[in-house]
C-alpha atoms as a PDB file:
ATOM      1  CA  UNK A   1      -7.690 -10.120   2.833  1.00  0.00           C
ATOM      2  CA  UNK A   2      -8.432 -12.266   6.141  1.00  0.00           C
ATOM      3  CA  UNK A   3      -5.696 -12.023   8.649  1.00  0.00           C
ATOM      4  CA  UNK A   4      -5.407 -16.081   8.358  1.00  0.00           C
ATOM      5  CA  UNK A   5      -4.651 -15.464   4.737  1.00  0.00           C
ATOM      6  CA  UNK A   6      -2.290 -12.983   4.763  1.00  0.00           C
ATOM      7  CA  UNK A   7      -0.260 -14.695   7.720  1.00  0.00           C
ATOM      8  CA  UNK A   8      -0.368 -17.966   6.182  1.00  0.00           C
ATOM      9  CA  UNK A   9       0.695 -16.027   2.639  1.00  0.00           C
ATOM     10  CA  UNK A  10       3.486 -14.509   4.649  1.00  0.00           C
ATOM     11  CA  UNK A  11       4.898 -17.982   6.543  1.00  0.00           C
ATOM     12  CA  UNK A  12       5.002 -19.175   3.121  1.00  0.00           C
ATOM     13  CA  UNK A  13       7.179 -16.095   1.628  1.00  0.00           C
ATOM     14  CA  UNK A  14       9.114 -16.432   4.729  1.00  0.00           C
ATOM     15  CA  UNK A  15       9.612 -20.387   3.787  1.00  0.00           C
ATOM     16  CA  UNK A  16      10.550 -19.330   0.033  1.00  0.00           C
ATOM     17  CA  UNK A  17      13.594 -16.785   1.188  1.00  0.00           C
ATOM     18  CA  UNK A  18      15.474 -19.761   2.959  1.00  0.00           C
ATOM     19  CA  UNK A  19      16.848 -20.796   0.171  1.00  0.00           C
ATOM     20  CA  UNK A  20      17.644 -17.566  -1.378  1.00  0.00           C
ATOM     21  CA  UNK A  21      19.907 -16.657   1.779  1.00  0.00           C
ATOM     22  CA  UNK A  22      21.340 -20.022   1.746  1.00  0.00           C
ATOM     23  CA  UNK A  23      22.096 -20.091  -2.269  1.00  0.00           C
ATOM     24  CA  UNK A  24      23.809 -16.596  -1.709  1.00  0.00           C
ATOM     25  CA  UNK A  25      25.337 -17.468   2.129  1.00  0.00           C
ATOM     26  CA  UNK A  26      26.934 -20.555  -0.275  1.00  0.00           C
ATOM     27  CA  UNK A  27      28.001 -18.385  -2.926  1.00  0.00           C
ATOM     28  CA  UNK A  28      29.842 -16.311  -0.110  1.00  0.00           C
ATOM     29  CA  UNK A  29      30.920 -18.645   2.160  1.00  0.00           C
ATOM     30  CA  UNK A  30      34.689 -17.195   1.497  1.00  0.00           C
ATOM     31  CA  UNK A  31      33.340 -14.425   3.807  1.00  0.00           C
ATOM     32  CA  UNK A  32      33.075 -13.839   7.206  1.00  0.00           C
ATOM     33  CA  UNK A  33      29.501 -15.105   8.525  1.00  0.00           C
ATOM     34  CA  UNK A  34      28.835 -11.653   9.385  1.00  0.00           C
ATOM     35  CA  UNK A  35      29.645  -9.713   5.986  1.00  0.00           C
ATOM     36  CA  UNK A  36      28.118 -12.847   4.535  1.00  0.00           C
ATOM     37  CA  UNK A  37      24.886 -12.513   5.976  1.00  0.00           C
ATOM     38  CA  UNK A  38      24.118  -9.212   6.064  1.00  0.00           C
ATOM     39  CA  UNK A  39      24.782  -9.286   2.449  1.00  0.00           C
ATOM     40  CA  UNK A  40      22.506 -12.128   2.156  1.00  0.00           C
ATOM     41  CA  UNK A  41      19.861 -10.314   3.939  1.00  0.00           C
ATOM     42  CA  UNK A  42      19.961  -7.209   1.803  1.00  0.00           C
ATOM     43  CA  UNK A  43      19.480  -9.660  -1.266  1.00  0.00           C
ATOM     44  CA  UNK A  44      16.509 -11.431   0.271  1.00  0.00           C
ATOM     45  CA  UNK A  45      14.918  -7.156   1.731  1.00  0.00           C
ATOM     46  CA  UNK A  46      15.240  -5.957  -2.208  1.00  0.00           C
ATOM     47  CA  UNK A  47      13.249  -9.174  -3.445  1.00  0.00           C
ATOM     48  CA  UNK A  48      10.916 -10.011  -0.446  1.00  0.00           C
ATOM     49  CA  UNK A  49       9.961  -6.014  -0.108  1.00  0.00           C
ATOM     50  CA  UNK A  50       7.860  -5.961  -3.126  1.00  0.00           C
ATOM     51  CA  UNK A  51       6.295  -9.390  -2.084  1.00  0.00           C
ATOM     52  CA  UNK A  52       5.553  -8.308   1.700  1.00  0.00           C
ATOM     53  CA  UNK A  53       4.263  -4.734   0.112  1.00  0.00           C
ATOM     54  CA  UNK A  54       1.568  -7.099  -2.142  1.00  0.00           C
ATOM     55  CA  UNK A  55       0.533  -9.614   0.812  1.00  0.00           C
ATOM     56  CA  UNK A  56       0.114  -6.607   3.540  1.00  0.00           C
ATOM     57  CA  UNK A  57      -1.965  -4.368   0.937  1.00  0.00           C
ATOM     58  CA  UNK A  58      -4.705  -2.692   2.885  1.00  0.00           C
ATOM     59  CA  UNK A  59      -7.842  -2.499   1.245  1.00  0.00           C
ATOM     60  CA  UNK A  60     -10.206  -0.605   3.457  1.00  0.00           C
ATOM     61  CA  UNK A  61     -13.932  -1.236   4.300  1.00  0.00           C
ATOM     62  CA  UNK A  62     -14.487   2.453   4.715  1.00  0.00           C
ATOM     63  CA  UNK A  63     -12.895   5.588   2.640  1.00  0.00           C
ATOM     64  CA  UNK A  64      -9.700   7.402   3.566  1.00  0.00           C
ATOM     65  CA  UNK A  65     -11.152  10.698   3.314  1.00  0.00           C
ATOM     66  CA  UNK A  66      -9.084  14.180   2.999  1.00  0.00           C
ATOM     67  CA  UNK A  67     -10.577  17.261   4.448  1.00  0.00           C
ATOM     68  CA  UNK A  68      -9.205  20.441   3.264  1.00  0.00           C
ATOM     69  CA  UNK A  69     -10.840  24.182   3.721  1.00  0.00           C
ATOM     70  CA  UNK A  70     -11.426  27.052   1.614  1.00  0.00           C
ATOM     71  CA  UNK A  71     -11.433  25.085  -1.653  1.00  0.00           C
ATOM     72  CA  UNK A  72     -13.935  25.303  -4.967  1.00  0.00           C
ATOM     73  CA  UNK A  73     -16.078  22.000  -5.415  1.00  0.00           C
ATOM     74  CA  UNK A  74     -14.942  20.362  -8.292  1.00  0.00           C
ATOM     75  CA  UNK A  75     -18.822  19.739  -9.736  1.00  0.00           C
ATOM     76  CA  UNK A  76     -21.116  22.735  -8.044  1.00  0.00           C
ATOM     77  CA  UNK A  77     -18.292  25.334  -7.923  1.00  0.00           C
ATOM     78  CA  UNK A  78     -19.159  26.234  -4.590  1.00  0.00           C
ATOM     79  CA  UNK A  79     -16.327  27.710  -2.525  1.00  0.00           C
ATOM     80  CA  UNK A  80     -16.706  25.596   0.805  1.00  0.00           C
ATOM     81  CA  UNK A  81     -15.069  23.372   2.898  1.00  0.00           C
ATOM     82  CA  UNK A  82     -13.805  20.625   0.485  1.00  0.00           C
ATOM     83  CA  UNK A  83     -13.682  16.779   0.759  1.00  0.00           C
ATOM     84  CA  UNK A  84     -12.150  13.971  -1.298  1.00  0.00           C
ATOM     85  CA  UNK A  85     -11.870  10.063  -1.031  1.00  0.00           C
ATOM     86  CA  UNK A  86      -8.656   9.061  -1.297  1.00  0.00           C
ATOM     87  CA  UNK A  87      -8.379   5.495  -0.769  1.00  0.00           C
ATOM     88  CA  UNK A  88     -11.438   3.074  -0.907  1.00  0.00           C
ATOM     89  CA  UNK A  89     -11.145  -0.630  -1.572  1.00  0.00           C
ATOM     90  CA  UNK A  90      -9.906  -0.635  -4.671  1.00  0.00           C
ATOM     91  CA  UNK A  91     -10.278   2.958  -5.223  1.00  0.00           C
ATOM     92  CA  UNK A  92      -6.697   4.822  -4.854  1.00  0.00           C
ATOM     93  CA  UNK A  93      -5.446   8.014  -5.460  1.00  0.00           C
ATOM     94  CA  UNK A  94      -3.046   8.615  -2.830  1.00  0.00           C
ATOM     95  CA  UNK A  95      -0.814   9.869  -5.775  1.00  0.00           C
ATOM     96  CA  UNK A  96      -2.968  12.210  -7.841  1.00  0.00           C
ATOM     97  CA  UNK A  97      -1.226  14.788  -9.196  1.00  0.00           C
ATOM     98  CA  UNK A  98      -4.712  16.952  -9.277  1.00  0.00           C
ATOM     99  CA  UNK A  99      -6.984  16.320  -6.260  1.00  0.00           C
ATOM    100  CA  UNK A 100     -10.615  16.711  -6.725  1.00  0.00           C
ATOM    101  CA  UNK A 101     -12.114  18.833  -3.986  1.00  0.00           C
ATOM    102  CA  UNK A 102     -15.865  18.496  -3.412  1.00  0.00           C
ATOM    103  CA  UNK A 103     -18.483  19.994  -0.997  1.00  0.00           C
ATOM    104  CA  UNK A 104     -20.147  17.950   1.423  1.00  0.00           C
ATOM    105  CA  UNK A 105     -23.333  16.953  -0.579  1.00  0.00           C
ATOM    106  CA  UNK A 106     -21.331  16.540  -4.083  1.00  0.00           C
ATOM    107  CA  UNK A 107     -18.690  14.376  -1.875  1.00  0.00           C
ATOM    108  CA  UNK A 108     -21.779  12.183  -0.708  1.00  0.00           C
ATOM    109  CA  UNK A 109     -23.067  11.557  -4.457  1.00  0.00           C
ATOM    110  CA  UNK A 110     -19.111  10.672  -5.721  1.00  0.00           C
ATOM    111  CA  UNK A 111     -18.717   8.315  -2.484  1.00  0.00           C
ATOM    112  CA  UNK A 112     -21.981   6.452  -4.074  1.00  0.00           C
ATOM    113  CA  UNK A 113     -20.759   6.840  -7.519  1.00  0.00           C
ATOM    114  CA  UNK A 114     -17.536   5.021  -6.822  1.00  0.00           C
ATOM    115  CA  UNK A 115     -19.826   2.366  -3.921  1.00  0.00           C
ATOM    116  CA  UNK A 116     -20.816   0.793  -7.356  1.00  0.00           C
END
């Protein structure tokens, strides 16, 4: 996503937790302004989190790659320094249970398997 994008996605979020804080600042206004507001603000960090998390997304232009030696290619079953993509656009497997190790020239031919 364009930096103009996101920013302008993220003055608008911004714009949408006013009056969120100001329902809940109401709702405590028996409070002091302190306790009130930092209450308020907790509110508006468990509901904006996910939103920020969803604007701010990176989706790179080039693969996250993991490097890792003395491992078994996962397609030649060559025991040799291994290499896996682990984040690539929408290609994401930061949290894979079972990471697939590959040589150098079986790495090349998954990176243009997953290019398509």
């Amino acid at each position: 996503m364009k930096l103009l994008k996101k920013y302008t996605l993220y003055l608008i979020r911004w714009q949408l937790s006013t009056p969120i804080l100001a329902i809940v600042l109401k709702l405590l206004s028996n409070m002091s302004t302190l306790t009130a507001t930092i209450i308020a603000n907790l509110i508006g960090g468990l509901i904006f989190f996910w939103v920020d998390k969803i604007i701010f997304k990176k989706k790179s232009d080039v693969p996250l790659w993991e490097i890792k030696e003395d491992v078994i290619c996962y397609d030649c079953h060559k025991k040799t320094k291994g290499y896996r993509i682990v984040e690539w656009g929408n290609y994401d497997r930061t949290e894979d249970k079972n990471p697939q190790y590959r040589c150098k020239d079986c790495s090349i031919k998954k990176m243009k398997m997953i290019a398509k």
